[in-house]
N, C-alpha and C. Protein backbone atom coordinates (compact mmCIF):
# COMPACT_ATOMS: atom_id res chain seq x y z
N UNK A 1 4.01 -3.13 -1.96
CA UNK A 1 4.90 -3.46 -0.86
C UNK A 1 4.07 -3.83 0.37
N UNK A 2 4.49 -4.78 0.44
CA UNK A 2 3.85 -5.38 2.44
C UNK A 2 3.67 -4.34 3.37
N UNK A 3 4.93 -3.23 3.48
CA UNK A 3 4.20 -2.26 4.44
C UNK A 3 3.34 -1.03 4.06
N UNK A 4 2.63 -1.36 2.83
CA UNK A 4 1.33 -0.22 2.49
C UNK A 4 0.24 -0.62 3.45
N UNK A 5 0.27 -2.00 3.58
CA UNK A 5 -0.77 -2.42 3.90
C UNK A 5 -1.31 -2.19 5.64
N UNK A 6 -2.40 -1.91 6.01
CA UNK A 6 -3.09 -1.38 7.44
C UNK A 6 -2.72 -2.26 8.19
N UNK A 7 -4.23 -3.39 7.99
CA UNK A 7 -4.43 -4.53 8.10
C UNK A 7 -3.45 -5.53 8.71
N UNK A 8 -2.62 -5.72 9.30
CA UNK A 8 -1.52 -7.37 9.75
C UNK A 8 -2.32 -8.15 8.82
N UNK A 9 -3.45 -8.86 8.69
CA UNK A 9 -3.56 -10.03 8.54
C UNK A 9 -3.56 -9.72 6.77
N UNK A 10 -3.64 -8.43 6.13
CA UNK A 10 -3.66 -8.22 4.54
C UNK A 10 -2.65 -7.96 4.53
N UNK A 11 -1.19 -7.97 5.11
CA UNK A 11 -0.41 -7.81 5.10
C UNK A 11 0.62 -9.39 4.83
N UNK A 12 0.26 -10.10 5.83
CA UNK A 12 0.79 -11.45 6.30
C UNK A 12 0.07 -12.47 5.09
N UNK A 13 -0.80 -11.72 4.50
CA UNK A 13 -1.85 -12.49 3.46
C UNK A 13 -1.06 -12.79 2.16
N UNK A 14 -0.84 -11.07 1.79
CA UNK A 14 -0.03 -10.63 0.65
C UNK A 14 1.36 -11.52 1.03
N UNK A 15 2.33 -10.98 1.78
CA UNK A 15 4.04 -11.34 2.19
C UNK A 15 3.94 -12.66 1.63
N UNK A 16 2.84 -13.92 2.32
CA UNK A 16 3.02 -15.09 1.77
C UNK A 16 2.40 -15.35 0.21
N UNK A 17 1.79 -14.68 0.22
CA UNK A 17 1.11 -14.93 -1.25
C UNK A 17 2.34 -14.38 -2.44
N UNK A 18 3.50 -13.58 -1.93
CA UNK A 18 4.65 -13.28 -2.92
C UNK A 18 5.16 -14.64 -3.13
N UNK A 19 5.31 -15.41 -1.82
CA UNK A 19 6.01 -17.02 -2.23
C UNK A 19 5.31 -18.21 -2.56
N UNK A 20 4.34 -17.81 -3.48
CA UNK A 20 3.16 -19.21 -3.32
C UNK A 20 2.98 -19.06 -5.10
N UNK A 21 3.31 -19.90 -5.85
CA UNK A 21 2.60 -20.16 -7.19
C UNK A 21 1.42 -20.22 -7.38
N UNK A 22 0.72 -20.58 -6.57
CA UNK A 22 -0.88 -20.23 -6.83
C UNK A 22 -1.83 -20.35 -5.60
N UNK A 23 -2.92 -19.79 -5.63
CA UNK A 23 -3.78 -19.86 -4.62
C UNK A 23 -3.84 -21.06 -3.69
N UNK A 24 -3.98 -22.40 -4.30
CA UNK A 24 -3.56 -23.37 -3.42
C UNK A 24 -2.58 -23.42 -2.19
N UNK A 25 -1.50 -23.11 -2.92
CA UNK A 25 -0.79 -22.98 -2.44
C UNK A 25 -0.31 -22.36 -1.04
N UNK A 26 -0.83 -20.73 -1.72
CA UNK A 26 -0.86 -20.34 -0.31
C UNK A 26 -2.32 -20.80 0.77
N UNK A 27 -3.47 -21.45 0.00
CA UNK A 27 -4.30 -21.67 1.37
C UNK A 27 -3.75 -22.58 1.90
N UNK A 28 -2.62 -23.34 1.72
CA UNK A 28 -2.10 -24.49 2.31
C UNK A 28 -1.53 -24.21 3.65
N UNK A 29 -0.76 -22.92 3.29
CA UNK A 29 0.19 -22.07 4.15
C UNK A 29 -0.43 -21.10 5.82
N UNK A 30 -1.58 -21.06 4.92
CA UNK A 30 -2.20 -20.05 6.27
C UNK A 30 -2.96 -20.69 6.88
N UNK A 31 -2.71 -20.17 8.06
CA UNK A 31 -3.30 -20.90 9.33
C UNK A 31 -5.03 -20.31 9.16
N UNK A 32 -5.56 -21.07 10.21
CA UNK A 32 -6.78 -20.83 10.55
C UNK A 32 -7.44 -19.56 10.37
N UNK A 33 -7.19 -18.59 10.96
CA UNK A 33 -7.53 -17.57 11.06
C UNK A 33 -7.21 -16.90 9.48
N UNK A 34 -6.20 -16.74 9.23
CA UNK A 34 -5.80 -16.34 7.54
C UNK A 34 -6.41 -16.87 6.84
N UNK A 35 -6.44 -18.13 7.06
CA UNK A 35 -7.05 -18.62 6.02
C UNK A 35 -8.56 -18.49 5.52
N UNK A 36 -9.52 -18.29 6.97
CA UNK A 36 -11.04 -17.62 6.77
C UNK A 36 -10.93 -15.99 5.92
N UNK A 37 -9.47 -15.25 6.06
CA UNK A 37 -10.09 -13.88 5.51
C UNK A 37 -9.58 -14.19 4.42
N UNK A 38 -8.31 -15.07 3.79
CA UNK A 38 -8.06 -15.38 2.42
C UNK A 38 -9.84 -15.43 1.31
N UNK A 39 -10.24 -16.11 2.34
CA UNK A 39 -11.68 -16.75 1.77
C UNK A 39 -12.53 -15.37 1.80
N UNK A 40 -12.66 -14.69 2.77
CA UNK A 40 -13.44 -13.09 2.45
C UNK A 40 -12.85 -12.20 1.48
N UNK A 41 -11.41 -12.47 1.79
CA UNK A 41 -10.64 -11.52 0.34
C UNK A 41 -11.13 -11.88 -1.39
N UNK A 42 -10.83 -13.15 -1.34
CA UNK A 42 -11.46 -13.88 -1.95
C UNK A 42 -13.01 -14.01 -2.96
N UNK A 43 -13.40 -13.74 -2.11
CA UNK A 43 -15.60 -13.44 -2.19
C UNK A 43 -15.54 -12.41 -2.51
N UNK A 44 -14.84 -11.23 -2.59
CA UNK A 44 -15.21 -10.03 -3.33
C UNK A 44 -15.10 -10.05 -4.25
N UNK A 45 -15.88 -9.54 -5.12
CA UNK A 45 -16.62 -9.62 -6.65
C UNK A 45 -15.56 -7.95 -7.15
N UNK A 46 -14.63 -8.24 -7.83
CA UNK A 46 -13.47 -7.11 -8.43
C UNK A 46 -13.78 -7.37 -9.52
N UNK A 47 -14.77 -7.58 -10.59
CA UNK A 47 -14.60 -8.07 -12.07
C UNK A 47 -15.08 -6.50 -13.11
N UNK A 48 -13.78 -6.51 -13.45
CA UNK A 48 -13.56 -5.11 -14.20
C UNK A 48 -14.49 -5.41 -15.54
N UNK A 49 -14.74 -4.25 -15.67
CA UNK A 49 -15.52 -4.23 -16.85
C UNK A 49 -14.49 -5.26 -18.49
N UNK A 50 -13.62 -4.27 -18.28
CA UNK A 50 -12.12 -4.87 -18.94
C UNK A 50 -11.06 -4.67 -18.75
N UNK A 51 -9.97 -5.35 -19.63
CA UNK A 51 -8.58 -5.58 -18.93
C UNK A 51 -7.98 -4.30 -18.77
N UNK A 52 -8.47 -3.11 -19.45
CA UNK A 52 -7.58 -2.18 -18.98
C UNK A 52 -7.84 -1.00 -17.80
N UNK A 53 -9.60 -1.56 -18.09
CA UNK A 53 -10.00 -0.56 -17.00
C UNK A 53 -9.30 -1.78 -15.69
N UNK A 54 -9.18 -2.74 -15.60
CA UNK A 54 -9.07 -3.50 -14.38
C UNK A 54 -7.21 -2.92 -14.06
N UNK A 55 -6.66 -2.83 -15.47
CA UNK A 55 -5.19 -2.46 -15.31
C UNK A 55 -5.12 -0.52 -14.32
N UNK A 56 -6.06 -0.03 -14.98
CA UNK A 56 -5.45 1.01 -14.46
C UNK A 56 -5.90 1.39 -12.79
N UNK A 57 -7.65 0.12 -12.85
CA UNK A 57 -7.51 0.57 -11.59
C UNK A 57 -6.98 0.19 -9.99
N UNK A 58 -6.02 -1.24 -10.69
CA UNK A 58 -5.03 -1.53 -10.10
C UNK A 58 -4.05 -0.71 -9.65
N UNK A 59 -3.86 0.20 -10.32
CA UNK A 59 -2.50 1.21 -10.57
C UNK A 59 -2.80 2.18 -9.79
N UNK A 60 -4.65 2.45 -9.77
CA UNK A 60 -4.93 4.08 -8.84
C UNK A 60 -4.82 3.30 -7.47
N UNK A 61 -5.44 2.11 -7.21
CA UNK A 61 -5.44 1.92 -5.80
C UNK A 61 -3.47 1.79 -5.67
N UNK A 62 -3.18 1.19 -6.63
CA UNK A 62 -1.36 0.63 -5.28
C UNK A 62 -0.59 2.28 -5.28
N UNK A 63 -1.37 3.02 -5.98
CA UNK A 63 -0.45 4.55 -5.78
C UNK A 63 -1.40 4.69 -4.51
N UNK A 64 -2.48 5.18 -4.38
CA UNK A 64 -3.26 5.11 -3.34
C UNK A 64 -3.07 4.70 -1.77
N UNK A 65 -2.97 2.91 -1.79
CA UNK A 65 -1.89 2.60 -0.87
C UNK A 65 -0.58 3.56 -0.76
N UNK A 66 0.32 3.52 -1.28
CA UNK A 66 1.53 4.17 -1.24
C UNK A 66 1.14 5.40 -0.93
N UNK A 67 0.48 6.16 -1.02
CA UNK A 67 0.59 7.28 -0.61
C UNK A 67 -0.20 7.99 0.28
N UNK A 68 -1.37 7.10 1.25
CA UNK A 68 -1.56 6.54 2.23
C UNK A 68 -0.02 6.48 3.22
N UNK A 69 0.98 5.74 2.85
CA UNK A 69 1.83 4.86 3.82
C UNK A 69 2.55 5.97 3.54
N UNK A 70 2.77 6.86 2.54
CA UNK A 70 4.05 7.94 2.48
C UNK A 70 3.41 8.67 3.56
N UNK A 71 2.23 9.53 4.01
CA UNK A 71 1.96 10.10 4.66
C UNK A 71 1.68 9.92 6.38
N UNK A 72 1.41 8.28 6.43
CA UNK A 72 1.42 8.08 7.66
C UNK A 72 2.90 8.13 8.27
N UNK A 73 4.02 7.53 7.25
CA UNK A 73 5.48 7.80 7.61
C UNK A 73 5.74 9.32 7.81
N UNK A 74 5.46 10.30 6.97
CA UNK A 74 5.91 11.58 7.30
C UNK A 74 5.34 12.17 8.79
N UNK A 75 3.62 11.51 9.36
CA UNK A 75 3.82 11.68 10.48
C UNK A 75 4.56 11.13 11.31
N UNK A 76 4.62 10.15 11.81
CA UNK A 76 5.59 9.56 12.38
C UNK A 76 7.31 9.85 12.44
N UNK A 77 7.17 10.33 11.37
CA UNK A 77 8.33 11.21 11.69
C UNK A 77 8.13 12.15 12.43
N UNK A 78 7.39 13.06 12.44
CA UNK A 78 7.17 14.24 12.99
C UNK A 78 6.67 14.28 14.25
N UNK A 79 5.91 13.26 14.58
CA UNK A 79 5.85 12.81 16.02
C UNK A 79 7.02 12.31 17.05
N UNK A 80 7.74 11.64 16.08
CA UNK A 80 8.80 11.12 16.96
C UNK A 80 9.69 11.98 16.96
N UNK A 81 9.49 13.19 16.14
CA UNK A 81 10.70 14.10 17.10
C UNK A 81 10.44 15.03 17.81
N UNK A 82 8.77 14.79 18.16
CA UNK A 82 8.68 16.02 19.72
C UNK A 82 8.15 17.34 19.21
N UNK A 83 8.82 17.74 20.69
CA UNK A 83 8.83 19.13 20.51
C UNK A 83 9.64 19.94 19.90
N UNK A 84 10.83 19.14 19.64
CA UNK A 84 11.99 20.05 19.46
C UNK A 84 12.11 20.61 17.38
N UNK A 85 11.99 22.01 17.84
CA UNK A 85 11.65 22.64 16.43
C UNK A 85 13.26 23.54 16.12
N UNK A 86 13.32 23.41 14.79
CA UNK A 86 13.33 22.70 13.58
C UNK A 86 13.46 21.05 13.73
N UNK A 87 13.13 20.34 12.76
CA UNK A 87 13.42 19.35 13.40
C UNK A 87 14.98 18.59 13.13
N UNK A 88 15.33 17.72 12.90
CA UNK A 88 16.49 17.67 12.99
C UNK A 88 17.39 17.25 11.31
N UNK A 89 18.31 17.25 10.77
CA UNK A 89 18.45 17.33 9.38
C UNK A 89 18.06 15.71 9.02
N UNK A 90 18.37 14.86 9.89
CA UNK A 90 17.96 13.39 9.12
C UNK A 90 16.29 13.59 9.15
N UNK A 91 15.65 14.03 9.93
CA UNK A 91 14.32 13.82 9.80
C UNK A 91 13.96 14.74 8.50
N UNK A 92 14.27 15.72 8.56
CA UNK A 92 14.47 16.94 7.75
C UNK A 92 14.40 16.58 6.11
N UNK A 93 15.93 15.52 5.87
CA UNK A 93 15.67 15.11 4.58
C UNK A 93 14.98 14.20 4.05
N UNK A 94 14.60 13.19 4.89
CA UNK A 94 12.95 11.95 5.08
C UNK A 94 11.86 12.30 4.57
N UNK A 95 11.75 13.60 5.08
CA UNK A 95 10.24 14.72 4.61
C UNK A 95 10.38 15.21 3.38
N UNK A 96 11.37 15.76 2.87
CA UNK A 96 11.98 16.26 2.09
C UNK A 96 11.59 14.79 0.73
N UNK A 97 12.32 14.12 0.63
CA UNK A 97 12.06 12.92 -0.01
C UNK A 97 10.92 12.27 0.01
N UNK A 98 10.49 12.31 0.92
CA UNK A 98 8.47 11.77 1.15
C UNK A 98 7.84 12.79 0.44
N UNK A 99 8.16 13.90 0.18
CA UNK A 99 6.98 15.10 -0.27
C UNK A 99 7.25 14.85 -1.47
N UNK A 100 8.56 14.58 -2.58
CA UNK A 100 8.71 14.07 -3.17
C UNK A 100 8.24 13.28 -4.23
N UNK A 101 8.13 11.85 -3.17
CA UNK A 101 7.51 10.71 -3.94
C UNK A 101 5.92 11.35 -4.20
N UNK A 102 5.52 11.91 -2.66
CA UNK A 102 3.93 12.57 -3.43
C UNK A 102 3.41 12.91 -3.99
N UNK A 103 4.45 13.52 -4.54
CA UNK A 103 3.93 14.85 -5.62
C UNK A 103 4.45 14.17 -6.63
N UNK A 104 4.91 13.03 -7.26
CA UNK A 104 4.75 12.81 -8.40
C UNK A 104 4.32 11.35 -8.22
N UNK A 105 3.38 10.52 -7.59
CA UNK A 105 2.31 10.12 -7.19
C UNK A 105 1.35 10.59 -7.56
N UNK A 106 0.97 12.02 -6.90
CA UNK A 106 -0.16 13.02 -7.21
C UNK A 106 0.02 13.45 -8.91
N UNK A 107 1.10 13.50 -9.00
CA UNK A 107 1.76 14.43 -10.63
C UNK A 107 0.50 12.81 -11.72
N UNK A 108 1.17 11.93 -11.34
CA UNK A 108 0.63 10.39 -12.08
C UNK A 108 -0.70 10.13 -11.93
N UNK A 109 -1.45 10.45 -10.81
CA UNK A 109 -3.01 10.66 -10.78
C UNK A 109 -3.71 11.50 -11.48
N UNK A 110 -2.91 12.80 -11.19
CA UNK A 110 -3.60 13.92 -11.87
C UNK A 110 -3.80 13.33 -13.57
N UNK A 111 -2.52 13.10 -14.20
CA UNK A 111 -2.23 13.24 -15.51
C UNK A 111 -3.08 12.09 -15.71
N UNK A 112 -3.22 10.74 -15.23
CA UNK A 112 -4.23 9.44 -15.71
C UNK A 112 -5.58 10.25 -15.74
N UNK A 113 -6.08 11.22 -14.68
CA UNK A 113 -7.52 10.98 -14.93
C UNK A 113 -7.66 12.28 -16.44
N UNK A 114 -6.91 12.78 -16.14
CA UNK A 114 -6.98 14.04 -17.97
C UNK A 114 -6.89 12.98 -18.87
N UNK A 115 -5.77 11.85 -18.88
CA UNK A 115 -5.45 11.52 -20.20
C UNK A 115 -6.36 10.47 -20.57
């Protein structure tokens, strides 16, 4: 998902690269500036040993991302509601559901590196 990502410009990189059939394509699309880090994104040397080690370690980084972005959301929750303790039930069940996705995130890491 677009908002795992830190970065704006690996963000704005990816979003257009969902609507582009192929690399061309999208260097067509990005401006100047995108278009030099397309080209650094690009130059990194990712060549998996093989297809499955390349499959799974696709899979550890986008859980990775995600759960990165689950945790920066659960602060942000918790920042934006202050001081005021308990916090309030919508924020309440957000956290509730974010701890959630983590833990079986974490549940899917754990079990890949045993199995």
């Amino acid at each position: 998902k677009p908002e795992h990502f830190r970065k704006t410009e690996n963000r704005e990189v990816f979003t257009l690269w969902l609507s582009c059939s192929t690399i061309d394509e999208l260097r067509v699309m990005l401006d100047e500036s995108l278009a030099e880090h397309l080209e650094h994104l690009a130059s990194i040397d990712l060549t998996p040993n093989d297809s499955r080690s390349a499959k799974i370690s696709l899979e550890e980084v986008l859980k990775r991302m995600e759960q990165r972005h689950l945790r920066e959301t659960q602060e942000g929750l918790l920042i934006s509601e202050g001081p005021s303790y308990p916090p309030t039930r919508e924020v309440e069940e957000s956290i509730v559901s974010l701890n959630a996705r983590l833990k079986e995130l974490f549940s899917q890491n754990t079990g890949a590196k045993r199995g």
